[in-house]
Protein backbone atom coordinates (compact mmCIF):
# COMPACT_ATOMS: atom_id res chain seq x y z
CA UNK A 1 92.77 159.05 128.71
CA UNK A 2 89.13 159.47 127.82
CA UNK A 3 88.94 163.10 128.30
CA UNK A 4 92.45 164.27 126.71
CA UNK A 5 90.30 165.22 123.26
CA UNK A 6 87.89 167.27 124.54
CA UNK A 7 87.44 171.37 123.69
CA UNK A 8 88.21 173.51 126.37
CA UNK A 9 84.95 174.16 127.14
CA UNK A 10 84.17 171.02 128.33
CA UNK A 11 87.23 169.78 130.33
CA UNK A 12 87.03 173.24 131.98
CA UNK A 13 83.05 171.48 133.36
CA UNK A 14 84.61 168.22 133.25
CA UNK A 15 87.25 169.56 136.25
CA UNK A 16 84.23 170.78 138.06
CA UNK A 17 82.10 167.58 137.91
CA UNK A 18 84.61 165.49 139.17
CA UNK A 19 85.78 168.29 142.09
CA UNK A 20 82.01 167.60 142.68
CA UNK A 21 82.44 164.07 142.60
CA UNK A 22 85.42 163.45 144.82
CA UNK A 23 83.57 165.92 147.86
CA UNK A 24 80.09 163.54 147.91
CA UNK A 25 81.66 160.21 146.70
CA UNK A 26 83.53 157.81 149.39
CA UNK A 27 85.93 155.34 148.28
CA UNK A 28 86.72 152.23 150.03
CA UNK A 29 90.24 149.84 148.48
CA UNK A 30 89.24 146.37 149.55
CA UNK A 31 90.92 143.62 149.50
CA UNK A 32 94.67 145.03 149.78
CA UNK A 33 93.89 147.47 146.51
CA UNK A 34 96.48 150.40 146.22
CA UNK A 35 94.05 153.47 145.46
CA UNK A 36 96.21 156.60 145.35
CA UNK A 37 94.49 159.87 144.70
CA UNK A 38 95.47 160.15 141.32
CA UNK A 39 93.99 157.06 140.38
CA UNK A 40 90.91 158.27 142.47
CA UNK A 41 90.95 161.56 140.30
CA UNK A 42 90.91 159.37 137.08
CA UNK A 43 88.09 157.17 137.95
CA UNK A 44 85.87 160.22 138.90
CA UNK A 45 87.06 161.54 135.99
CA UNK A 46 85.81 158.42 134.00
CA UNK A 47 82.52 158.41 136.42
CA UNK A 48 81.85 161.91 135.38
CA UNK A 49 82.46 161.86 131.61
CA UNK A 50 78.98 160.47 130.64
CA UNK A 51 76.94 163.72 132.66
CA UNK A 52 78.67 165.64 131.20
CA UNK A 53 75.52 166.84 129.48
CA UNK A 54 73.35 166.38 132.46
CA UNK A 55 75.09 167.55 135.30
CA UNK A 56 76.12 166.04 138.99
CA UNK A 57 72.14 165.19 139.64
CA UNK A 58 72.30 162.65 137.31
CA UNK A 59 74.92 160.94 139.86
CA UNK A 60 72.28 160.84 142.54
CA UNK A 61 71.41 158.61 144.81
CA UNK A 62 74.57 156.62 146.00
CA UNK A 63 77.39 157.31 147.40
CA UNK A 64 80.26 154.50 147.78
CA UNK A 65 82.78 153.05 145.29
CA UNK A 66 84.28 149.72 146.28
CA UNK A 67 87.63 148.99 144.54
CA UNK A 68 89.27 145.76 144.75
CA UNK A 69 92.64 144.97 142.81
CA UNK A 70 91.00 142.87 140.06
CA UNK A 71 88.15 140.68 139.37
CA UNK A 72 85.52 139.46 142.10
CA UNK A 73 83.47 137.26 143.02
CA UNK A 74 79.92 137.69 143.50
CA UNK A 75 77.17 134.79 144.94
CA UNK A 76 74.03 134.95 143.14
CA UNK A 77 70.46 133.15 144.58
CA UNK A 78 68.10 132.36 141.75
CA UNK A 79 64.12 131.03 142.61
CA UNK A 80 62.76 128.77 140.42
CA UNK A 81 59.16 130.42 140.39
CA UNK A 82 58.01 126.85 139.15
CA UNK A 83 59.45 124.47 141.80
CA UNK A 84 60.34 127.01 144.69
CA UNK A 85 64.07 125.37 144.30
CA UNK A 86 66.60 128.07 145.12
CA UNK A 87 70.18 128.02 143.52
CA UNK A 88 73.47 129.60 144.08
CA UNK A 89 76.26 130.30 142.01
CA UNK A 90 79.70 132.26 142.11
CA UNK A 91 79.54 135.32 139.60
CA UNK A 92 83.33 136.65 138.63
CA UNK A 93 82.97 140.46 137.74
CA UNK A 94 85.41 143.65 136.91
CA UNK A 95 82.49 145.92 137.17
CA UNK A 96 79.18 146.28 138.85
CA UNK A 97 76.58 149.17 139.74
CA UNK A 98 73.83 148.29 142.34
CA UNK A 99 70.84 150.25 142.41
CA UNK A 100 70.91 152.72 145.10
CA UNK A 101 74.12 151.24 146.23
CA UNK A 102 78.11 151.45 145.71
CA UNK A 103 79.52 151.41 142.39
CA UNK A 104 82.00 148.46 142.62
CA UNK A 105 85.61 147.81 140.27
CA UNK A 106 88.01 146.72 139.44
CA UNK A 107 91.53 148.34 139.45
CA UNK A 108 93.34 146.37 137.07
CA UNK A 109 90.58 146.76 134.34
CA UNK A 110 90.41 150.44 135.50
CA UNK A 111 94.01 150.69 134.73
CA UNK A 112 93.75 149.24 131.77
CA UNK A 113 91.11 151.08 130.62
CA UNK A 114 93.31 154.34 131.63
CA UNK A 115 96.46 152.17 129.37
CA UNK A 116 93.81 151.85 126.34
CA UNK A 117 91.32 154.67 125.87
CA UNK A 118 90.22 153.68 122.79
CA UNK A 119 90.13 150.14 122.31
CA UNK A 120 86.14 149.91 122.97
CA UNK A 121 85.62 149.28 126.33
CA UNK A 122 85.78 151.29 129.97
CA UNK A 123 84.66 149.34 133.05
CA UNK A 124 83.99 152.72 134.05
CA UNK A 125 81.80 154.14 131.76
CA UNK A 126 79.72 150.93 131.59
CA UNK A 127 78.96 150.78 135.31
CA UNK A 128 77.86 154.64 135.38
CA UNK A 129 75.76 153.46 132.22
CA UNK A 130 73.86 151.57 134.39
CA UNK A 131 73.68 154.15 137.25
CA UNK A 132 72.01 156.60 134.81
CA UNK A 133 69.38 153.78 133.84
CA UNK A 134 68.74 152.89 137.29
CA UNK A 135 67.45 156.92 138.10
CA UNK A 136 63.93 155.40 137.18
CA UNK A 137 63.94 152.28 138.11
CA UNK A 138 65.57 148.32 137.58
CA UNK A 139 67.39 148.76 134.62
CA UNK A 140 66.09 148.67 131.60
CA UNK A 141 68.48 150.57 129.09
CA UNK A 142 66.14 153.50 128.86
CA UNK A 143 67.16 155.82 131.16
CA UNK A 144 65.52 159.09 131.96
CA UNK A 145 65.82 161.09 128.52
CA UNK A 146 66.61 164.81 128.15
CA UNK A 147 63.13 166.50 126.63
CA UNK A 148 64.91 166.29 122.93
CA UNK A 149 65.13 162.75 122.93
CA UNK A 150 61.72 161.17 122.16
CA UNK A 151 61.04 158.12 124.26
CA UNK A 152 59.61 155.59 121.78
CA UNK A 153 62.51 156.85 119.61
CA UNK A 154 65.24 155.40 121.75
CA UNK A 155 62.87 152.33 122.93
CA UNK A 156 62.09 151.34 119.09
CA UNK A 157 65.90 152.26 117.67
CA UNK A 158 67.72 150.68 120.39
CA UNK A 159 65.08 147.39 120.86
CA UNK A 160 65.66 146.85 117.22
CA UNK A 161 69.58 147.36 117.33
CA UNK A 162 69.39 144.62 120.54
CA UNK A 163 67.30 142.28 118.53
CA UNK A 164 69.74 142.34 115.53
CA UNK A 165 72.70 142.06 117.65
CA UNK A 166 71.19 139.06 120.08
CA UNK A 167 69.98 137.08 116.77
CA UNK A 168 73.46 137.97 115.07
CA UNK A 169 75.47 135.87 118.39
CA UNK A 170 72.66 133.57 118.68
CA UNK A 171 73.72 132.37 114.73
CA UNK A 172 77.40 132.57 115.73
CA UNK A 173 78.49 135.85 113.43
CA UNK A 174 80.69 138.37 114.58
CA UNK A 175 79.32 141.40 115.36
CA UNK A 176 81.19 145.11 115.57
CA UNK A 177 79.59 145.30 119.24
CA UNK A 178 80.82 143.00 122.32
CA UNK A 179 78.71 140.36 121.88
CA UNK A 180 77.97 140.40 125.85
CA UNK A 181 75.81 143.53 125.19
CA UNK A 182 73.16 140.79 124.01
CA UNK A 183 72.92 139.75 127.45
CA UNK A 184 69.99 142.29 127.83
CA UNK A 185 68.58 145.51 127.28
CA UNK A 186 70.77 146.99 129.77
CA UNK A 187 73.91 145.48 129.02
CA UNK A 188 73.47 146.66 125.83
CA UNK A 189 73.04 149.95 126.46
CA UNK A 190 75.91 149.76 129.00
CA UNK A 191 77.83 148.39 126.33
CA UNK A 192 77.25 150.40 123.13
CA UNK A 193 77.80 153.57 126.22
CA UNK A 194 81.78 152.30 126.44
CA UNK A 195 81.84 152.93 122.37
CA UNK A 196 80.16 156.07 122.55
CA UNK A 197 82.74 157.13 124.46
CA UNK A 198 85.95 155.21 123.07
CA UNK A 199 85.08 154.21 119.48
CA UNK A 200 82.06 155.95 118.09
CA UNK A 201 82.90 155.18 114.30
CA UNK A 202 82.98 151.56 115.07
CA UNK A 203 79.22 151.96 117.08
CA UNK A 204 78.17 154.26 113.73
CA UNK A 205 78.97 151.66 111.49
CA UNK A 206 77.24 148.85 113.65
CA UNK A 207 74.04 151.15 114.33
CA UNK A 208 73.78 154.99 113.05
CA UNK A 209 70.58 155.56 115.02
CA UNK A 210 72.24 154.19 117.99
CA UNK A 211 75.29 156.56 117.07
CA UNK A 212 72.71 159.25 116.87
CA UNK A 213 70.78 158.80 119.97
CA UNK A 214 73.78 158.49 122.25
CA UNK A 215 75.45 161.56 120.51
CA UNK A 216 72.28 163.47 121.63
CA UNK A 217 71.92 161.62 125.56
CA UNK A 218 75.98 162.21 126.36
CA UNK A 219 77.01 165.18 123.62
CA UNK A 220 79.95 164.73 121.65
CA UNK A 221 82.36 161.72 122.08
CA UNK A 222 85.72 162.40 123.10
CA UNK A 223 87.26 160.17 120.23
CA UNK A 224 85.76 162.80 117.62
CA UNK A 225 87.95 165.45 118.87
């Protein structure tokens, strides 16, 4: 798992995040989910990896996480601003993080996330990447920065990295990141979180001042250890 390479140090604050998390967190299995409390303990665990830096306040502000056993489907409404037509559609997720709402999964990606730490991506992670950018606001991918991290720093480094990337799939190339993180600003923050985390010398090679920035916002990745 994520956190088997970390110092002492931190997996002793690591064990006291997520003893944190489990007493103010609620989790709901939906859908006929098997959630035992190991598996509960391994998603906070997950959940808490990315404060580790900032502390339980930075997991403020909601309270529920909905697990069902794999993907799910979710109806969006769209308005045309331009016609006042309003459209549906059917949205199939394994992840998703509303603002000032539940965090929502899904088990079979969090299991395999738990099978594959290090293969680049943790539904997990990503979700609670969002969470942190929501603390101010829609998200954006800036999320409120620790007073070492200059602002216009991470907006200029990271709009430029998105940029690259998003012209990069528009052209058909591949890229080191998931090309999904060109969705948007936040995905791609969300995104290029989940390598922090599971294969920072990949994200280094694809973007050192990324690298850099999200070494100083989340300390040290696990991988590195």
């Amino acid at each position: 798992m994520l956190a088997q390479r970390l110092d002492g140090t931190r997996q002793d604050e690591l064990r006291r995040l997520v003893g944190v998390f489990l007493a103010r967190k609620r989790f709901h299995a939906l859908a006929g989910a098997e959630l035992t409390e190991s598996l509960r303990t391994l998603i906070a665990m997950q959940a808490c990896l990315p404060v580790l830096t900032q502390g339980p306040r930075a997991l403020r502000g909601w309270r529920e996480i909905l697990v069902y056993p794999g993907e799910f489907k979710v109806r969006r409404s769209h308005h045309d601003d331009r016609s006042g037509v309003i459209t549906e559609s059917d949205d199939i997720l394994i992840g998703e993080a509303w603002e000032h709402g539940p965090l929502v999964l899904s088990l079979a990606d969090v299991e395999l996330d738990l099978a594959q730490p290090w293969d680049g991506y943790n539904v997990v992670v990503h979700e609670i990447a969002h969470k942190l950018d929501m603390l101010d606001g829609p998200p954006d991918g800036v999320p409120p920065l620790p007073p070492h991290i200059p602002r216009r720093q991470w907006i200029v480094s990271f709009q430029r990295a998105f940029d690259l990337l998003s012209n990069d799939v528009a052209r058909g190339r591949n890229t080191l990141i998931d090309p999904y993180a060109a969705e948007s600003p936040d995905e791609f923050f969300a995104v290029v979180s989940e390598l922090h985390w599971s294969q920072p010398g990949v994200l280094r090679r694809a973007d050192a001042a990324v690298a850099d920035l999200l070494q100083a916002y989340y300390g040290p990745s696990s991988a590195q250890g």
